[in-house]
C-alpha atoms as a PDB file:
ATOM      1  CA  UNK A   1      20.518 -61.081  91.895  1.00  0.00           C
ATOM      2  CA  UNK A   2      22.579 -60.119  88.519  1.00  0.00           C
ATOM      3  CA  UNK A   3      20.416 -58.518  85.942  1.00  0.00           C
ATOM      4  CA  UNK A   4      20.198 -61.019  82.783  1.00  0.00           C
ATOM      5  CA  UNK A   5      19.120 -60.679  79.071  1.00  0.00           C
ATOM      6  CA  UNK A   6      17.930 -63.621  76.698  1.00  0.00           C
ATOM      7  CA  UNK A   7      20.520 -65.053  74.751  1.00  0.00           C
ATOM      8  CA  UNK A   8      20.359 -65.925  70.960  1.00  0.00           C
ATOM      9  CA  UNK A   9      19.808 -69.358  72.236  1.00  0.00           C
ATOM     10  CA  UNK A  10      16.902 -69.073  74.424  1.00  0.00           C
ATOM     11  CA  UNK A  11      18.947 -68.833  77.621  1.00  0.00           C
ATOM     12  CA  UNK A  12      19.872 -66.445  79.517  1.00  0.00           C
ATOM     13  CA  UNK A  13      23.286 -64.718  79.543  1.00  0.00           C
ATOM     14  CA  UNK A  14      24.968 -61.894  82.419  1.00  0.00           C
ATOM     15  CA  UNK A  15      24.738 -58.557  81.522  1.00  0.00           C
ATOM     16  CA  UNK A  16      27.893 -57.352  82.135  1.00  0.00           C
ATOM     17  CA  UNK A  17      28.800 -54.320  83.455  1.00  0.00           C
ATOM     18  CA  UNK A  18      31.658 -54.105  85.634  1.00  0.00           C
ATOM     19  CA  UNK A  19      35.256 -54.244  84.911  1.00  0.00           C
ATOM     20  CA  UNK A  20      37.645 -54.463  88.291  1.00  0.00           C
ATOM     21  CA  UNK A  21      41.400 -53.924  87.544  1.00  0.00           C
ATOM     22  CA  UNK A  22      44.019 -54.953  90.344  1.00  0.00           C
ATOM     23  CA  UNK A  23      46.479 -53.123  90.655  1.00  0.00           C
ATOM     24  CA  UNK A  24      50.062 -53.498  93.135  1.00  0.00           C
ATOM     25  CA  UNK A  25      53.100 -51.620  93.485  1.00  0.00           C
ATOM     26  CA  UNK A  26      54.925 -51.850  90.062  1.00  0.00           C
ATOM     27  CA  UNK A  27      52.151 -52.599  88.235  1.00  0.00           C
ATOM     28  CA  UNK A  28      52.992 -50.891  84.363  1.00  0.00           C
ATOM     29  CA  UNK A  29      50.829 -47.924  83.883  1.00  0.00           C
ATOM     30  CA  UNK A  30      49.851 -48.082  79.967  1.00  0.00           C
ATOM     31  CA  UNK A  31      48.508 -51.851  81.051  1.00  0.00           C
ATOM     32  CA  UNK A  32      45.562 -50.707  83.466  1.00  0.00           C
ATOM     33  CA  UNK A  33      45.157 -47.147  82.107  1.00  0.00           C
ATOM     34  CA  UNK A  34      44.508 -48.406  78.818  1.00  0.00           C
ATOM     35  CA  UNK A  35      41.512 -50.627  79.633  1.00  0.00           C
ATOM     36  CA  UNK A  36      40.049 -48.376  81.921  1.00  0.00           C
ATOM     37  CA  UNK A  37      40.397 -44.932  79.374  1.00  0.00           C
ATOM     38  CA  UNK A  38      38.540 -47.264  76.724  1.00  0.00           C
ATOM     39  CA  UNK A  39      35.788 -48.013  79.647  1.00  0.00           C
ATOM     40  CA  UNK A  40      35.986 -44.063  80.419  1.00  0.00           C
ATOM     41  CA  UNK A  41      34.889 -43.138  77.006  1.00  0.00           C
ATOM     42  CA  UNK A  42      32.254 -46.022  76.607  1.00  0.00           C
ATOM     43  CA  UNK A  43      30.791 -44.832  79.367  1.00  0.00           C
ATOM     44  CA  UNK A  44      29.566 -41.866  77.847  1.00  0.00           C
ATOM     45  CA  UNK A  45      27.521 -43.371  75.553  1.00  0.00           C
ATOM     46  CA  UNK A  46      26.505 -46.814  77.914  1.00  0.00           C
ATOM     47  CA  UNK A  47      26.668 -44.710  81.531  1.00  0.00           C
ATOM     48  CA  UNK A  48      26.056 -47.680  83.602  1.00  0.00           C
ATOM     49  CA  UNK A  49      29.567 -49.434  82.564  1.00  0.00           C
ATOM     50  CA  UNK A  50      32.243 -49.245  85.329  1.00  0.00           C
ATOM     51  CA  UNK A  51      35.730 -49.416  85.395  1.00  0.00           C
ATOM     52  CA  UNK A  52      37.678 -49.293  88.770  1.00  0.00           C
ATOM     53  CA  UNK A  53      40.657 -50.236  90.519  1.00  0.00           C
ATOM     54  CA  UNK A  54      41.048 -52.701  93.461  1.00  0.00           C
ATOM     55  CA  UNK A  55      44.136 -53.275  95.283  1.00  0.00           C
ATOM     56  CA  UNK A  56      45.339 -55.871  98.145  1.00  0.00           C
ATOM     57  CA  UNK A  57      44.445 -52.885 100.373  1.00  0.00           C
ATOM     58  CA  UNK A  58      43.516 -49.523 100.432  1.00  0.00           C
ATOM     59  CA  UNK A  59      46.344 -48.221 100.989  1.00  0.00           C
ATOM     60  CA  UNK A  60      47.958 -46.062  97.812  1.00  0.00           C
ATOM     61  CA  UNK A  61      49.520 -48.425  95.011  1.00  0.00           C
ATOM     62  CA  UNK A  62      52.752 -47.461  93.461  1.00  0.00           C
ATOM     63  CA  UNK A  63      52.690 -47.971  89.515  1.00  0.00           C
ATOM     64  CA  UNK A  64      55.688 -47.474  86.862  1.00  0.00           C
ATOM     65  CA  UNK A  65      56.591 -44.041  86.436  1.00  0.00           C
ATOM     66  CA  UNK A  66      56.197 -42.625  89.660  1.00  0.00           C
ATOM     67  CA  UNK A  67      52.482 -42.646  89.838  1.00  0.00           C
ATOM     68  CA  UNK A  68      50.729 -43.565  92.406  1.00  0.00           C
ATOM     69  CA  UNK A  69      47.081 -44.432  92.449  1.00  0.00           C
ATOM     70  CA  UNK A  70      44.422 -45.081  95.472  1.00  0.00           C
ATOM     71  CA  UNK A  71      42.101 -48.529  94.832  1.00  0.00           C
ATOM     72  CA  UNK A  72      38.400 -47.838  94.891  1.00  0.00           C
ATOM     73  CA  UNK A  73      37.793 -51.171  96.452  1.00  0.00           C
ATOM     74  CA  UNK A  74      40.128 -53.750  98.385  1.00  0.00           C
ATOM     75  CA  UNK A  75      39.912 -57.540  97.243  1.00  0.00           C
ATOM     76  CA  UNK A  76      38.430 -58.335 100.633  1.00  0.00           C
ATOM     77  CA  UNK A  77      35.606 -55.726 100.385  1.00  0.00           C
ATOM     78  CA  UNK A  78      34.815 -54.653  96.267  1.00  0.00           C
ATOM     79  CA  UNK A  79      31.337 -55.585  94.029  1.00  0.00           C
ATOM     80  CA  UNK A  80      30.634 -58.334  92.293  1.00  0.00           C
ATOM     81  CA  UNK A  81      32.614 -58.198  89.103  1.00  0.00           C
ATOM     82  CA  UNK A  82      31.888 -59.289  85.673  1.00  0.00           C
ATOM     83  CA  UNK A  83      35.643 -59.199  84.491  1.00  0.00           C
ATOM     84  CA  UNK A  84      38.783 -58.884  86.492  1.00  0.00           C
ATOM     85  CA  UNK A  85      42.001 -57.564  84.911  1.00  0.00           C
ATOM     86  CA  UNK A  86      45.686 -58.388  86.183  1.00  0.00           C
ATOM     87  CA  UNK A  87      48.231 -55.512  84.110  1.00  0.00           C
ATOM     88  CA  UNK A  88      51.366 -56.481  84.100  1.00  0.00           C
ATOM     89  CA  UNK A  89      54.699 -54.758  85.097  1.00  0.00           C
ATOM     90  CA  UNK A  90      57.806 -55.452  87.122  1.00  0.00           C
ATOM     91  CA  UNK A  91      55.490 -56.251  89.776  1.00  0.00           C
ATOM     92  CA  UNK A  92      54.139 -59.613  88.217  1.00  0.00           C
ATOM     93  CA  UNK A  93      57.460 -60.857  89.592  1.00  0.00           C
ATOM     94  CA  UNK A  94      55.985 -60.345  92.727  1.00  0.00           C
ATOM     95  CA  UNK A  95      52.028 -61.395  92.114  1.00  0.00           C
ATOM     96  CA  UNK A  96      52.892 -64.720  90.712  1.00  0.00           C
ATOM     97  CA  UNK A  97      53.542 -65.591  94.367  1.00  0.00           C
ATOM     98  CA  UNK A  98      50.707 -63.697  96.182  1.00  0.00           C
ATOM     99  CA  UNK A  99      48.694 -66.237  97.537  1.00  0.00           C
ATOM    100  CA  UNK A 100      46.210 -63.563  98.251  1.00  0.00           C
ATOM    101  CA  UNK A 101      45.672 -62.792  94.557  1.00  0.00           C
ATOM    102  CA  UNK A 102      45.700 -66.286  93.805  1.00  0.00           C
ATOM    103  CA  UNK A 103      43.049 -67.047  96.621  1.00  0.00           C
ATOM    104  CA  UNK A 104      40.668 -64.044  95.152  1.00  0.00           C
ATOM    105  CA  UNK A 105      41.137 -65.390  91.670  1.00  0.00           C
ATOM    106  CA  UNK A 106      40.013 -68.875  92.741  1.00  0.00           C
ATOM    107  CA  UNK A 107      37.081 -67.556  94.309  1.00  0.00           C
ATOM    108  CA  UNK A 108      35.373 -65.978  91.469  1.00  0.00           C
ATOM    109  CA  UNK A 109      32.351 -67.296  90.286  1.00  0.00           C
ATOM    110  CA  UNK A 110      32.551 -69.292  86.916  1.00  0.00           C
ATOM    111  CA  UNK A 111      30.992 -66.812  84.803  1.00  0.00           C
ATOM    112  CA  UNK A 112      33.600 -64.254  85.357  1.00  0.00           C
ATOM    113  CA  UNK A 113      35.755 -63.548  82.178  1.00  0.00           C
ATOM    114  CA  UNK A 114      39.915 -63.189  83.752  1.00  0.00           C
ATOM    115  CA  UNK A 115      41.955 -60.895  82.027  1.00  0.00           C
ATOM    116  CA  UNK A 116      45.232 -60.404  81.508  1.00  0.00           C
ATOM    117  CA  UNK A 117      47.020 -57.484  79.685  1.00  0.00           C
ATOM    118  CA  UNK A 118      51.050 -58.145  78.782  1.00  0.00           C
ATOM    119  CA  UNK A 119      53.096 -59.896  81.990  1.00  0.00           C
ATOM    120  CA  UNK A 120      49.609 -60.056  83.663  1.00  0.00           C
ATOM    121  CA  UNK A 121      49.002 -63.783  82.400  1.00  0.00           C
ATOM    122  CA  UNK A 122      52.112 -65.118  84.220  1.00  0.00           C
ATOM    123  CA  UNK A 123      49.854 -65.080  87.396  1.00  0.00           C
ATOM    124  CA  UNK A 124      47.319 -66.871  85.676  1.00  0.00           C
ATOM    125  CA  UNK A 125      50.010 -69.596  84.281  1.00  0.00           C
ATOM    126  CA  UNK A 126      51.293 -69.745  87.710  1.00  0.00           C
ATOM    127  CA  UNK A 127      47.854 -70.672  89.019  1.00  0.00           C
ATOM    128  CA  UNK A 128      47.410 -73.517  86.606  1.00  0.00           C
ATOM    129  CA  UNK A 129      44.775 -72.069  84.757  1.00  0.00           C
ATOM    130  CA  UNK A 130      46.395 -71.579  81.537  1.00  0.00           C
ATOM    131  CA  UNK A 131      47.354 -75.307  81.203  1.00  0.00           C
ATOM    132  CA  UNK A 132      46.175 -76.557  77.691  1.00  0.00           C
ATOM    133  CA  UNK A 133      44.930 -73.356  76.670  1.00  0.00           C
ATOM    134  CA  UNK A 134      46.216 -71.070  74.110  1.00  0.00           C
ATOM    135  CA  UNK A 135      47.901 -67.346  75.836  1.00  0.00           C
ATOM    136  CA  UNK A 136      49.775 -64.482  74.941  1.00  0.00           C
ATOM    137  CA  UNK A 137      51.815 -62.220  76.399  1.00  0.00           C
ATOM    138  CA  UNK A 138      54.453 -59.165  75.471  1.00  0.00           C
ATOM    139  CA  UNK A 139      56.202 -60.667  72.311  1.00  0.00           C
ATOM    140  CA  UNK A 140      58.960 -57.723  72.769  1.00  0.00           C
ATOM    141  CA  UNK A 141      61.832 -57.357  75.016  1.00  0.00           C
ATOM    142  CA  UNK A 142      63.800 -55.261  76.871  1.00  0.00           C
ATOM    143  CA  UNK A 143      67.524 -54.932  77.302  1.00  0.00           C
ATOM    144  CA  UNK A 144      67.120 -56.118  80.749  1.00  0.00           C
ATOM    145  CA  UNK A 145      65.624 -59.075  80.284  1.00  0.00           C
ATOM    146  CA  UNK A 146      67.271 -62.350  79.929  1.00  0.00           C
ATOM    147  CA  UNK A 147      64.345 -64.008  78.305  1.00  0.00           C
ATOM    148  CA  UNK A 148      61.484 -62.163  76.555  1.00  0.00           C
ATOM    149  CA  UNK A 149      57.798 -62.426  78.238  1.00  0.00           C
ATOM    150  CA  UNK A 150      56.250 -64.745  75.837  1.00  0.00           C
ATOM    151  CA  UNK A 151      59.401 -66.990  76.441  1.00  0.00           C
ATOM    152  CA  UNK A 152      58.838 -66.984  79.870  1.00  0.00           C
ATOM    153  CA  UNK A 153      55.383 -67.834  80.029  1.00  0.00           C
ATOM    154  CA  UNK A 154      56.424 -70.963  78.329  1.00  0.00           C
ATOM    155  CA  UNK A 155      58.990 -71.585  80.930  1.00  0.00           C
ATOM    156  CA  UNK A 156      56.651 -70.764  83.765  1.00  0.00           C
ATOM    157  CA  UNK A 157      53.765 -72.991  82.309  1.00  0.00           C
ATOM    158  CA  UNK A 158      55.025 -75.490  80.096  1.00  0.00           C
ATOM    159  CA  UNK A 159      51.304 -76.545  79.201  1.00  0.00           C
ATOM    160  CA  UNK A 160      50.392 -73.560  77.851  1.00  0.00           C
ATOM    161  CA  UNK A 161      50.079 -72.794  74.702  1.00  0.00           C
ATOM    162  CA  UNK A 162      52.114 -69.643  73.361  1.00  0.00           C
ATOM    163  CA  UNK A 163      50.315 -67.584  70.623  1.00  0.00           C
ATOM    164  CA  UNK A 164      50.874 -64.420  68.852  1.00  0.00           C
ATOM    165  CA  UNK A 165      48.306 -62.717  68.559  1.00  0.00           C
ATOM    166  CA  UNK A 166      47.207 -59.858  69.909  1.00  0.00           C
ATOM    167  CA  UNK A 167      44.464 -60.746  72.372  1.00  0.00           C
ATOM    168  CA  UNK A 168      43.695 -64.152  72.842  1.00  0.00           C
ATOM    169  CA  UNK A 169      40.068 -65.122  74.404  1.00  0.00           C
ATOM    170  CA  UNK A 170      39.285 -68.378  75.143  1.00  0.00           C
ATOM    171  CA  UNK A 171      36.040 -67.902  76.420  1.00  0.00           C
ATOM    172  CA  UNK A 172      36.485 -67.231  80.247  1.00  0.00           C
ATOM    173  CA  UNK A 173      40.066 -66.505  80.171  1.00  0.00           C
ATOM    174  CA  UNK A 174      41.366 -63.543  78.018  1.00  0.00           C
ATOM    175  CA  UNK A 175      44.926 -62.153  77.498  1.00  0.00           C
ATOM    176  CA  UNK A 176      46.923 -59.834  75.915  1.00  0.00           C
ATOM    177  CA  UNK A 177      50.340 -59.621  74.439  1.00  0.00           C
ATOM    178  CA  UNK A 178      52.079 -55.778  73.982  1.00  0.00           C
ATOM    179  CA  UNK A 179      52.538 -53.143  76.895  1.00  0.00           C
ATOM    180  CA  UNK A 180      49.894 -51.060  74.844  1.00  0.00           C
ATOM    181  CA  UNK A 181      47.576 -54.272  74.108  1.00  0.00           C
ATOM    182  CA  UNK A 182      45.379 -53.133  77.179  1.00  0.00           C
ATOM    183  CA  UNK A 183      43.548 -50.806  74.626  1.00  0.00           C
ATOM    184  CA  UNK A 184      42.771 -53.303  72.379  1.00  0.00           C
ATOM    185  CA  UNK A 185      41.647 -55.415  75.458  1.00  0.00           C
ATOM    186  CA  UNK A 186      39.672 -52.821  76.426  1.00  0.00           C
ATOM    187  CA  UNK A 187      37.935 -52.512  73.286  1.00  0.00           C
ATOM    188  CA  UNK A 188      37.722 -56.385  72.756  1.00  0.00           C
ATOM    189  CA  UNK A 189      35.724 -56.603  76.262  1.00  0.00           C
ATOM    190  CA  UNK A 190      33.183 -54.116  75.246  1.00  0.00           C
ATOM    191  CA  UNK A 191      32.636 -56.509  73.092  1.00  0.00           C
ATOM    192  CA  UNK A 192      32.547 -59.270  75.137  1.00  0.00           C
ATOM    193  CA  UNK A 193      30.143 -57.356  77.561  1.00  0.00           C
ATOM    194  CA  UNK A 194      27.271 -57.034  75.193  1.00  0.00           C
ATOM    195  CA  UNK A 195      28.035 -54.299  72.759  1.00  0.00           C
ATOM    196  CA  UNK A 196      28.167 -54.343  69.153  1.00  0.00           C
ATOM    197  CA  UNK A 197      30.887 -53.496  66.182  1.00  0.00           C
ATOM    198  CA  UNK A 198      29.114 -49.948  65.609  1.00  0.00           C
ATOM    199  CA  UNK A 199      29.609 -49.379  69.356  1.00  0.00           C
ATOM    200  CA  UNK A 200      32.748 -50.348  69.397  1.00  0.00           C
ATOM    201  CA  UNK A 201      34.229 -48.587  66.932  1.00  0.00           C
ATOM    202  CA  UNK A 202      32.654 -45.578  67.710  1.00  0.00           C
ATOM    203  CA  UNK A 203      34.279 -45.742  70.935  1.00  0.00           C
ATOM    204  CA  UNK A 204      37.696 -46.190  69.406  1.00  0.00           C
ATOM    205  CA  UNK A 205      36.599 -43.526  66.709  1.00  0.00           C
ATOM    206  CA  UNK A 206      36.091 -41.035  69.949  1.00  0.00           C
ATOM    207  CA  UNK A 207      39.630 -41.902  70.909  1.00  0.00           C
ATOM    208  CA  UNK A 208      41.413 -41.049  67.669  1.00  0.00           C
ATOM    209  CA  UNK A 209      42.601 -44.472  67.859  1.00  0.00           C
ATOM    210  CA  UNK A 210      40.012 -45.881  65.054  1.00  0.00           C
ATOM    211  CA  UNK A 211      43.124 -46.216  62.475  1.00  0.00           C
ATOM    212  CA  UNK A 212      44.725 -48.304  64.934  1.00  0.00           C
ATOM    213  CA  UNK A 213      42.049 -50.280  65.741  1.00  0.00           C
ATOM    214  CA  UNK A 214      41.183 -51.031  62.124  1.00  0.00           C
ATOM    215  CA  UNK A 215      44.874 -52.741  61.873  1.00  0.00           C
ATOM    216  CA  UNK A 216      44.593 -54.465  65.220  1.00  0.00           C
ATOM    217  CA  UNK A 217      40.901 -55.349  65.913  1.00  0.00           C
ATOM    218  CA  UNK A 218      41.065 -58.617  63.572  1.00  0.00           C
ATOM    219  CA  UNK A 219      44.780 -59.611  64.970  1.00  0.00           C
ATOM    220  CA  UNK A 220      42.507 -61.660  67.737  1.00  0.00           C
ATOM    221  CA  UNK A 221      42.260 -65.277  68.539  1.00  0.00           C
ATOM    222  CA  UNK A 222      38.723 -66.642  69.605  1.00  0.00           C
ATOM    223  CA  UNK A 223      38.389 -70.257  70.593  1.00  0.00           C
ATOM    224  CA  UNK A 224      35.689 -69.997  72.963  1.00  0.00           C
ATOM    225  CA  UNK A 225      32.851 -67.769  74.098  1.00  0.00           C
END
């Protein structure tokens, strides 16, 4: 049985622990490392936070760049989660159609928050559960691209609806918008798992990245907890 903690209300509320990152072959490193260095650094002041990677198998994934990385866990055999990130990448092209993903992602209890970092929400707006929602995604483009990612998650989900900011939570679902938005995601989920502002920024302070932070950490949209 999850561990619990009283709420503010009276109820009771998941402590949440555990953040599980998918990762496939083209999957854009920046996306997952970011979330997952944030988590690494946390860690050492909350030790019983976890970050780790699961994959379609267990066989090696190959990322952007020429890295390849080895999932902890396979979708058919990890933990319970408490938050489960998609990255995004060339890849996505790929994941919006992987009725495996989709399946997993359907099966998750209620209560956990799905996450999205840049290209990563287009397999949520595939699913359908975007519709009527507010989402972002990378608000930037590349000379390659014939229509830039937050134009395309229009396209792709017509009922969504397209915001700007940074990171977007809407209470279960969270995204982000900006190859390097998984560090603000990161730090937005400690957040979202329990912590508080001091922690938070101390974590980002630890980083060197507490001058970023301090421009980025208000350029959030909240509509739902």
């Amino acid at each position: 049985m999850r561990e619990t903690e009283t709420a503010t209300d009276g109820g009771e509320e998941p402590v949440r622990k555990r953040l599980g990152v998918y990762v496939f072959d083209g999957a854009e490193v920046i996306d997952f490392t970011g979330p997952m260095g944030v988590f690494a650094v946390a860690q050492r002041m909350d030790p019983e936070l976890d970050a780790f990677l699961l994959g379609e198998s267990a066989a090696p994934v190959h990322t952007t760049a020429g890295m390849s990385v080895t999932p902890r866990y396979t979708l058919d055999g990890g933990p319970d989660v408490d938050a489960f990130l998609i990255p995004g990448g060339i890849g996505t092209r790929r994941e919006m159609h992987n009725a495996r993903l989709h399946d997993y992602v359907g099966g998750l209890p209620p209560e956990t928050l799905l996450v999205s970092v840049c290209t990563g929400s287009w397999v949520y707006a595939t699913a359908g559960l975007l519709d009527g929602l507010p989402a972002t995604n990378r608000k930037h483009g590349d000379p390659t691209e014939a229509l830039v990612p937050i134009e395309r998650l229009a396209q792709i989900a017509p009922d969504v609806e397209v915001d700007e900011h940074r990171v977007v939570d809407t209470g279960r679902i969270l995204t982000a918008g900006g190859i390097s938005s998984g560090i603000e995601m990161g730090l937005h989920l400690l957040s979202r798992f329990g912590h508080d502002e001091e922690f938070v920024d101390e974590v980002a302070y630890v980083m060197e990245y507490d001058r970023q932070w301090d421009l980025t950490k208000e350029d959030v949209l909240v509509t739902g907890e």
